[in-house]
PDB file of N, CA and C in Angstrom:
ATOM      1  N   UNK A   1     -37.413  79.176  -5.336  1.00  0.00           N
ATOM      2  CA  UNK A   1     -38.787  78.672  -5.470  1.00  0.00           C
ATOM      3  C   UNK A   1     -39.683  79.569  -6.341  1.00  0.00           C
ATOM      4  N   UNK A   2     -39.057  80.613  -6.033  1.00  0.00           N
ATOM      5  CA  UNK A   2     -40.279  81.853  -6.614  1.00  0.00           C
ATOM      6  C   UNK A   2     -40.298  81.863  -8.530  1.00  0.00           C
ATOM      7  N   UNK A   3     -39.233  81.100  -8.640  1.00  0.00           N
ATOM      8  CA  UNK A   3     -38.960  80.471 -10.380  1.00  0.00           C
ATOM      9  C   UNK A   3     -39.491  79.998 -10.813  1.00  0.00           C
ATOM     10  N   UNK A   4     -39.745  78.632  -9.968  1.00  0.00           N
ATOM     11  CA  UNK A   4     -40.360  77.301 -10.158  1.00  0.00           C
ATOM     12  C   UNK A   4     -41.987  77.620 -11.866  1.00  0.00           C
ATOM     13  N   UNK A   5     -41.225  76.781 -12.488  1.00  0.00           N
ATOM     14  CA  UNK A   5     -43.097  76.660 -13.280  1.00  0.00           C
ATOM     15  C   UNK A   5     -42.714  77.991 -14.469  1.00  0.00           C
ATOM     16  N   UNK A   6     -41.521  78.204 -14.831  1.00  0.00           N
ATOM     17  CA  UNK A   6     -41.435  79.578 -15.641  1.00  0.00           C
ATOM     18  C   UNK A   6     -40.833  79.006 -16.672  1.00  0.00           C
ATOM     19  N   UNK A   7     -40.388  77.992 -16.907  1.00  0.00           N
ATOM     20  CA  UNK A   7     -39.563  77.021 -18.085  1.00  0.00           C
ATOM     21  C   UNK A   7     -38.424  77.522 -17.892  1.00  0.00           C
ATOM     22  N   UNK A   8     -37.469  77.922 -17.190  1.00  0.00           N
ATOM     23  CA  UNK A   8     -36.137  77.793 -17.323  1.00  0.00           C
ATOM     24  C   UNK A   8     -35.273  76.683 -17.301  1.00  0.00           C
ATOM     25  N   UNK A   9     -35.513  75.806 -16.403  1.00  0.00           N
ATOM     26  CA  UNK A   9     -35.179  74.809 -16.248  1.00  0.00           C
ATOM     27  C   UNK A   9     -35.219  73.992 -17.454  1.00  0.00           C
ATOM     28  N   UNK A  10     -36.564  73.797 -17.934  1.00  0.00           N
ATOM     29  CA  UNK A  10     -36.749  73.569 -19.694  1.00  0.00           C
ATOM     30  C   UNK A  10     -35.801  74.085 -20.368  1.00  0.00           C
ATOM     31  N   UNK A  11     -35.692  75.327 -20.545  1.00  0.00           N
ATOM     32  CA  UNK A  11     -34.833  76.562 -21.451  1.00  0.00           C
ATOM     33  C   UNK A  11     -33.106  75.574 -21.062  1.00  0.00           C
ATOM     34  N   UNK A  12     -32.819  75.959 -20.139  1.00  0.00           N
ATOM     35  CA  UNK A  12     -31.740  75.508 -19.644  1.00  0.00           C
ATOM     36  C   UNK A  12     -31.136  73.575 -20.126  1.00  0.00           C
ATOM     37  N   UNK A  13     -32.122  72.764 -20.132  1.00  0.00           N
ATOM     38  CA  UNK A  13     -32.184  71.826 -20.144  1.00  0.00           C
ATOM     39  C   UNK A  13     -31.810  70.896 -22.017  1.00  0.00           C
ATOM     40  N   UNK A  14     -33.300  72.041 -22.516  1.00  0.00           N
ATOM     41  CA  UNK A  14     -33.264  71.738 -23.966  1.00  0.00           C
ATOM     42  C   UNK A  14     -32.017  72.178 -24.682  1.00  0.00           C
ATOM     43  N   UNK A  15     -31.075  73.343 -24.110  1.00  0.00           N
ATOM     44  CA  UNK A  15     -29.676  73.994 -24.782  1.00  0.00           C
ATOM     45  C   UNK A  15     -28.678  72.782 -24.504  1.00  0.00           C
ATOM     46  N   UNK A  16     -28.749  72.553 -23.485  1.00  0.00           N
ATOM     47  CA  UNK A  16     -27.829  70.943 -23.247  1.00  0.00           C
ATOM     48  C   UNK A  16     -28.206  70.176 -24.289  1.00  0.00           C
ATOM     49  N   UNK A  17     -29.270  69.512 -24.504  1.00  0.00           N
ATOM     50  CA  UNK A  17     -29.352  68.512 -25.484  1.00  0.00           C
ATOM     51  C   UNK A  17     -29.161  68.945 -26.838  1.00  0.00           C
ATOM     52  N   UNK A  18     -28.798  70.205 -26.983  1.00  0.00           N
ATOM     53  CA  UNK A  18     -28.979  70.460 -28.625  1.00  0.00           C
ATOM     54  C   UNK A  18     -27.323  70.405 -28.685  1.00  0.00           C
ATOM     55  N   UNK A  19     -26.816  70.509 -27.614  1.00  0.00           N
ATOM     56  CA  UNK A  19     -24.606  70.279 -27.924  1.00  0.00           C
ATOM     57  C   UNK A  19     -24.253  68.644 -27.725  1.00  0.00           C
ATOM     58  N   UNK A  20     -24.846  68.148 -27.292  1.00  0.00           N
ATOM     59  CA  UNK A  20     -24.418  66.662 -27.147  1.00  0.00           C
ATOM     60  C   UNK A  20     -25.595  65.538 -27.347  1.00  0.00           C
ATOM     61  N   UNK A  21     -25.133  64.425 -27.826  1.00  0.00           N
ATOM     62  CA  UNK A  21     -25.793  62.971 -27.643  1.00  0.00           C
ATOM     63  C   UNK A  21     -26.232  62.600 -26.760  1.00  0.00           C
ATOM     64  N   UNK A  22     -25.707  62.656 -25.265  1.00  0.00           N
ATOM     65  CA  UNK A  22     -25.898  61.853 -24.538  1.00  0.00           C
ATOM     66  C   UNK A  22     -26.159  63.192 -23.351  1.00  0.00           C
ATOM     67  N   UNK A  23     -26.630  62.716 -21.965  1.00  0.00           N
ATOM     68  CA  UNK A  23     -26.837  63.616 -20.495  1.00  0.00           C
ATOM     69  C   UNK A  23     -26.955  62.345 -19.635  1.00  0.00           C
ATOM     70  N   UNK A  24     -26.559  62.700 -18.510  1.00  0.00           N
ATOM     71  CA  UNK A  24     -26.341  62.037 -17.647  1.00  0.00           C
ATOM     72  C   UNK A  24     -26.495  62.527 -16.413  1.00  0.00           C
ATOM     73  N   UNK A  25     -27.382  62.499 -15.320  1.00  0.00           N
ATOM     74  CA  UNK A  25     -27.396  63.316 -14.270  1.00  0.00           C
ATOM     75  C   UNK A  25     -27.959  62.538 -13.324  1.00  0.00           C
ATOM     76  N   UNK A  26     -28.010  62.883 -11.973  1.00  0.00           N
ATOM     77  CA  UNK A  26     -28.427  62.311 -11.026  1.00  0.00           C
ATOM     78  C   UNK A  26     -29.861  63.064 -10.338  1.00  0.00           C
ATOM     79  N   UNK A  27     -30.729  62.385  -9.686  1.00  0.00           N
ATOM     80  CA  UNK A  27     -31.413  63.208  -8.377  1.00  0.00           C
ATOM     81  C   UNK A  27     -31.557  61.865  -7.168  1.00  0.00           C
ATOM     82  N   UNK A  28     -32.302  63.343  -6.535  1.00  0.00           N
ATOM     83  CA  UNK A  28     -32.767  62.074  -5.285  1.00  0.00           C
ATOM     84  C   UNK A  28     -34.253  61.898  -5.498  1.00  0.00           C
ATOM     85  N   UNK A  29     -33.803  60.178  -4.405  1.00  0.00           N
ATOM     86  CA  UNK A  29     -34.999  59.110  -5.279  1.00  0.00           C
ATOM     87  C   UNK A  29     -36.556  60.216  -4.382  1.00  0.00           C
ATOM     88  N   UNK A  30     -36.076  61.102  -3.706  1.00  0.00           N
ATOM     89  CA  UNK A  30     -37.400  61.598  -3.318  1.00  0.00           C
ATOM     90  C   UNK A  30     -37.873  62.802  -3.592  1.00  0.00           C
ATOM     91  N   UNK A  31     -37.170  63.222  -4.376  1.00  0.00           N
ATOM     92  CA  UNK A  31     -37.662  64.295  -5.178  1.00  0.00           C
ATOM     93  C   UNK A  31     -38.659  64.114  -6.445  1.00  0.00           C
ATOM     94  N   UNK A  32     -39.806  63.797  -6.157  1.00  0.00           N
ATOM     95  CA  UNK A  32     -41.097  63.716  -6.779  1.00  0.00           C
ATOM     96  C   UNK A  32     -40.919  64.702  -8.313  1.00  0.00           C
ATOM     97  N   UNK A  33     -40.809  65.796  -7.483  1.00  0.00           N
ATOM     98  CA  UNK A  33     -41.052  66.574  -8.384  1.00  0.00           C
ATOM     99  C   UNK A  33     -40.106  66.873  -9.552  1.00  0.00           C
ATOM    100  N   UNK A  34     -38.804  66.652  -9.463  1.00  0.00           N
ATOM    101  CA  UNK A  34     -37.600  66.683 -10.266  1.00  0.00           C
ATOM    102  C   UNK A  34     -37.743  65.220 -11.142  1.00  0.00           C
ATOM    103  N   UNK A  35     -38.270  63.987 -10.273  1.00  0.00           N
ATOM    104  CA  UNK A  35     -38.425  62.919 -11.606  1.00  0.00           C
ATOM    105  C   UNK A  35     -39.346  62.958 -12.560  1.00  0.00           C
ATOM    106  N   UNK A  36     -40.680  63.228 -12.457  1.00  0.00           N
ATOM    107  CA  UNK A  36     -41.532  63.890 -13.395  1.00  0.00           C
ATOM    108  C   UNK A  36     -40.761  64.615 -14.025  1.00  0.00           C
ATOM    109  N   UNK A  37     -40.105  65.895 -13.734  1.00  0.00           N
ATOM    110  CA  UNK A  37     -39.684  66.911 -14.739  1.00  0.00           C
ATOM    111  C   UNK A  37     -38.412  66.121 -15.865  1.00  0.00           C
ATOM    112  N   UNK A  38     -37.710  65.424 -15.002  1.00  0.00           N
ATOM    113  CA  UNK A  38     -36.732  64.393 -16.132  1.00  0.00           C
ATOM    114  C   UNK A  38     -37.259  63.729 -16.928  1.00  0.00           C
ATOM    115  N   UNK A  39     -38.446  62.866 -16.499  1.00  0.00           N
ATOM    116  CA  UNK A  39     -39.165  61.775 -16.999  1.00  0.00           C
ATOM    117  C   UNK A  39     -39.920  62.385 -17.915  1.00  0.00           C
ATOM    118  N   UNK A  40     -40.489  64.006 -18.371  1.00  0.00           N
ATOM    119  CA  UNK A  40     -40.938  63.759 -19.121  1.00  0.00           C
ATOM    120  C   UNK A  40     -40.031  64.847 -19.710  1.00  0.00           C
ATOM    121  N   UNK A  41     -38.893  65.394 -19.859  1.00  0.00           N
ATOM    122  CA  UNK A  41     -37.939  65.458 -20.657  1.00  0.00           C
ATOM    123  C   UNK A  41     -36.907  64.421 -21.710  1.00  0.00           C
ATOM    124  N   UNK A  42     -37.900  63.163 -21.193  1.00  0.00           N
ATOM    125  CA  UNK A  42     -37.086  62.289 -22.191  1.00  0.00           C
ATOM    126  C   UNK A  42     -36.026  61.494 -21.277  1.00  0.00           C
ATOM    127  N   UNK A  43     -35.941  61.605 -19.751  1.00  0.00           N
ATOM    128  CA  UNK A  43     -34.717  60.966 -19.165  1.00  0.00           C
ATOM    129  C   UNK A  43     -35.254  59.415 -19.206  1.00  0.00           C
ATOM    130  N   UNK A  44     -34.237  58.604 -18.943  1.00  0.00           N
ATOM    131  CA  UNK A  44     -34.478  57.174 -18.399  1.00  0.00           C
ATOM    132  C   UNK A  44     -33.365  57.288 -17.406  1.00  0.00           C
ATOM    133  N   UNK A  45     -34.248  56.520 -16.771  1.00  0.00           N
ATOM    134  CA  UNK A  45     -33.202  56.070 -15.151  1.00  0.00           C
ATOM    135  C   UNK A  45     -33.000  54.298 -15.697  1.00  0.00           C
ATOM    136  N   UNK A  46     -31.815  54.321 -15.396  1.00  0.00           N
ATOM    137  CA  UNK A  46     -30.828  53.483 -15.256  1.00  0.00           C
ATOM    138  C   UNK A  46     -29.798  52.630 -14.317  1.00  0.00           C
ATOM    139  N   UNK A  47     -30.393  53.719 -13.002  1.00  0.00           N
ATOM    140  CA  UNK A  47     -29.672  52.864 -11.979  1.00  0.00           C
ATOM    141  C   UNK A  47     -30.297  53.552 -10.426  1.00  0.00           C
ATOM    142  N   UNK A  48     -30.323  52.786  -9.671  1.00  0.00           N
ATOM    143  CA  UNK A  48     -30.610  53.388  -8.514  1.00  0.00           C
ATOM    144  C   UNK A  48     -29.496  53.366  -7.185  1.00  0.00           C
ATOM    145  N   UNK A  49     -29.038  54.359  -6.222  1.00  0.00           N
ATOM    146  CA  UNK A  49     -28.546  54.314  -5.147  1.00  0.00           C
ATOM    147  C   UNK A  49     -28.818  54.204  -4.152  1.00  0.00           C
ATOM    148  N   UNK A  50     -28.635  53.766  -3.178  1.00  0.00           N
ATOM    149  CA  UNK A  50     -28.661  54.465  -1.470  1.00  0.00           C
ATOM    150  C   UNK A  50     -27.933  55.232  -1.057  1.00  0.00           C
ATOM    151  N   UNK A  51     -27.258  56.034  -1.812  1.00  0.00           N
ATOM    152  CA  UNK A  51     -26.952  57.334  -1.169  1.00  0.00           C
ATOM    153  C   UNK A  51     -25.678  57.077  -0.477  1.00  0.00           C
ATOM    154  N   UNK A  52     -24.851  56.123  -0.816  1.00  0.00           N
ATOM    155  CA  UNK A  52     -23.338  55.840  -0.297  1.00  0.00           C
ATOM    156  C   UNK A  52     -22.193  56.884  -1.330  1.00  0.00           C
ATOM    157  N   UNK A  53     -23.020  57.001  -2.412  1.00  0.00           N
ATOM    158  CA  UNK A  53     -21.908  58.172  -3.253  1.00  0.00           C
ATOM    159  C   UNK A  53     -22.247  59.286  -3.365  1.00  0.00           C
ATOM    160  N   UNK A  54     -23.209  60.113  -2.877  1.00  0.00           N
ATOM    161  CA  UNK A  54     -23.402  61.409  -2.213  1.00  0.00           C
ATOM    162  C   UNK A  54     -22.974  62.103  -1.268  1.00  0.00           C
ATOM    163  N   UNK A  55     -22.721  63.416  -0.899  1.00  0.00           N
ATOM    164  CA  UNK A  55     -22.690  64.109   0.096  1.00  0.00           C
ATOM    165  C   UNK A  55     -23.937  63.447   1.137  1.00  0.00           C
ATOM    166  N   UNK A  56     -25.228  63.722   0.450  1.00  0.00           N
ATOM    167  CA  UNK A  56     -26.252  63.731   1.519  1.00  0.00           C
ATOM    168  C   UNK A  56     -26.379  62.604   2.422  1.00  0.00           C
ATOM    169  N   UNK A  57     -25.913  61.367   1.784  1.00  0.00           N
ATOM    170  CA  UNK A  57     -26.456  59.755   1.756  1.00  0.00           C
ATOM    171  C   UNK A  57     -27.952  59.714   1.567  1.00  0.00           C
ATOM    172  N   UNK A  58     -28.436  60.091   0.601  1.00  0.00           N
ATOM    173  CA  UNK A  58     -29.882  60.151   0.357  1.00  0.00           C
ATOM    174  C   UNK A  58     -29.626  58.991  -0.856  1.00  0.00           C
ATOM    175  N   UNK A  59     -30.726  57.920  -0.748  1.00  0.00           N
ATOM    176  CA  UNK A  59     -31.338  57.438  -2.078  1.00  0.00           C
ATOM    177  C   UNK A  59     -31.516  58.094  -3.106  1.00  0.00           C
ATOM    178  N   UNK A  60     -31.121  57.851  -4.105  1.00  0.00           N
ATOM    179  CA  UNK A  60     -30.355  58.974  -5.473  1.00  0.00           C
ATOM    180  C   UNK A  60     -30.791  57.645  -6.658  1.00  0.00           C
ATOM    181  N   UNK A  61     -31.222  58.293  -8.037  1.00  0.00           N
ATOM    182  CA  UNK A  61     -31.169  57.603  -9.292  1.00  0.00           C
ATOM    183  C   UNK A  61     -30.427  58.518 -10.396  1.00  0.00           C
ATOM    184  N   UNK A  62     -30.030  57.689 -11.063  1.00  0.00           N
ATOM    185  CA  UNK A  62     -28.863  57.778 -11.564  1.00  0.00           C
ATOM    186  C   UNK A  62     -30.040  57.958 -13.364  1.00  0.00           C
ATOM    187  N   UNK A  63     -29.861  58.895 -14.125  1.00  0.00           N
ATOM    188  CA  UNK A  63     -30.625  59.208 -15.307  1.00  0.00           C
ATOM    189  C   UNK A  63     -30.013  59.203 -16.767  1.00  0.00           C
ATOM    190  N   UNK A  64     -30.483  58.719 -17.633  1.00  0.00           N
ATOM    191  CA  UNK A  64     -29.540  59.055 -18.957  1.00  0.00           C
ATOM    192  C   UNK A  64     -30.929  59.479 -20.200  1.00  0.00           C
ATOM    193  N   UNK A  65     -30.297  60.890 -20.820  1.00  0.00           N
ATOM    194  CA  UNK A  65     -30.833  60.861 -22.429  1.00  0.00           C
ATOM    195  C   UNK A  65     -29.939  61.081 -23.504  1.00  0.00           C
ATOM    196  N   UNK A  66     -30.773  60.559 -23.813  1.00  0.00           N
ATOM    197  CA  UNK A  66     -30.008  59.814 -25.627  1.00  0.00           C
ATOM    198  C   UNK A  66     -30.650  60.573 -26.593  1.00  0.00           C
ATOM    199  N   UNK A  67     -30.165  61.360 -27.603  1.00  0.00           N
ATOM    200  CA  UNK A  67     -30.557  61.965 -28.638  1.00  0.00           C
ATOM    201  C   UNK A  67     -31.183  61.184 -29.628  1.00  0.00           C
ATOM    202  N   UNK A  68     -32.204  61.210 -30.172  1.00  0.00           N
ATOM    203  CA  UNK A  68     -32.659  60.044 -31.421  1.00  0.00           C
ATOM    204  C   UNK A  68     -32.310  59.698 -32.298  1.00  0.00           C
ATOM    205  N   UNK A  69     -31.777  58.659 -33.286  1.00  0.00           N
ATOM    206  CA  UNK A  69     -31.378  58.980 -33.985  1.00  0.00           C
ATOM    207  C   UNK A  69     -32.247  59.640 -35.311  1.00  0.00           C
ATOM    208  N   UNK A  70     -31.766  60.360 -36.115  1.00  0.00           N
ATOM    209  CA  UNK A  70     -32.481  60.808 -37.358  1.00  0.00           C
ATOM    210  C   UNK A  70     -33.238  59.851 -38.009  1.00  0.00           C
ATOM    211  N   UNK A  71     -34.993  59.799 -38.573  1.00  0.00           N
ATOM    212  CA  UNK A  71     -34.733  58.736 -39.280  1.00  0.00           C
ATOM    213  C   UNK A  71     -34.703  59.561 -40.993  1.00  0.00           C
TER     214      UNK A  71
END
């Protein structure tokens, strides 16, 4: 927690997108605070769960980003 708000997660996040096209990741649907941080990294959600393909069984969405293309 004591991290939180320091851009690593950013740092961490933006190095992924600079090796591949595509990301794909999951959270849970109640983590407020993790969909903002996707959502305005550019994620789109694409699918939603109830938590039957998790460990937790928590309601989970399913996220994808797509690199742009050049114009």
């Amino acid at each position: 927690p004591e991290a939180r708000g320091q851009g690593l997660g950013r740092m961490l996040l933006d190095a992924s997108k600079r090796r591949v096209d595509r990301l794909h990741l999951r959270s849970f649907a109640a983590d407020a605070r993790a969909r903002r941080f996707y959502a305005q990294a550019g994620f789109r959600a694409v699918a939603t769960g109830d938590g039957a393909d998790n460990d937790e069984n928590l309601p989970d969405i399913h996220y994808v980003w797509r690199k742009e293309a050049a114009a």
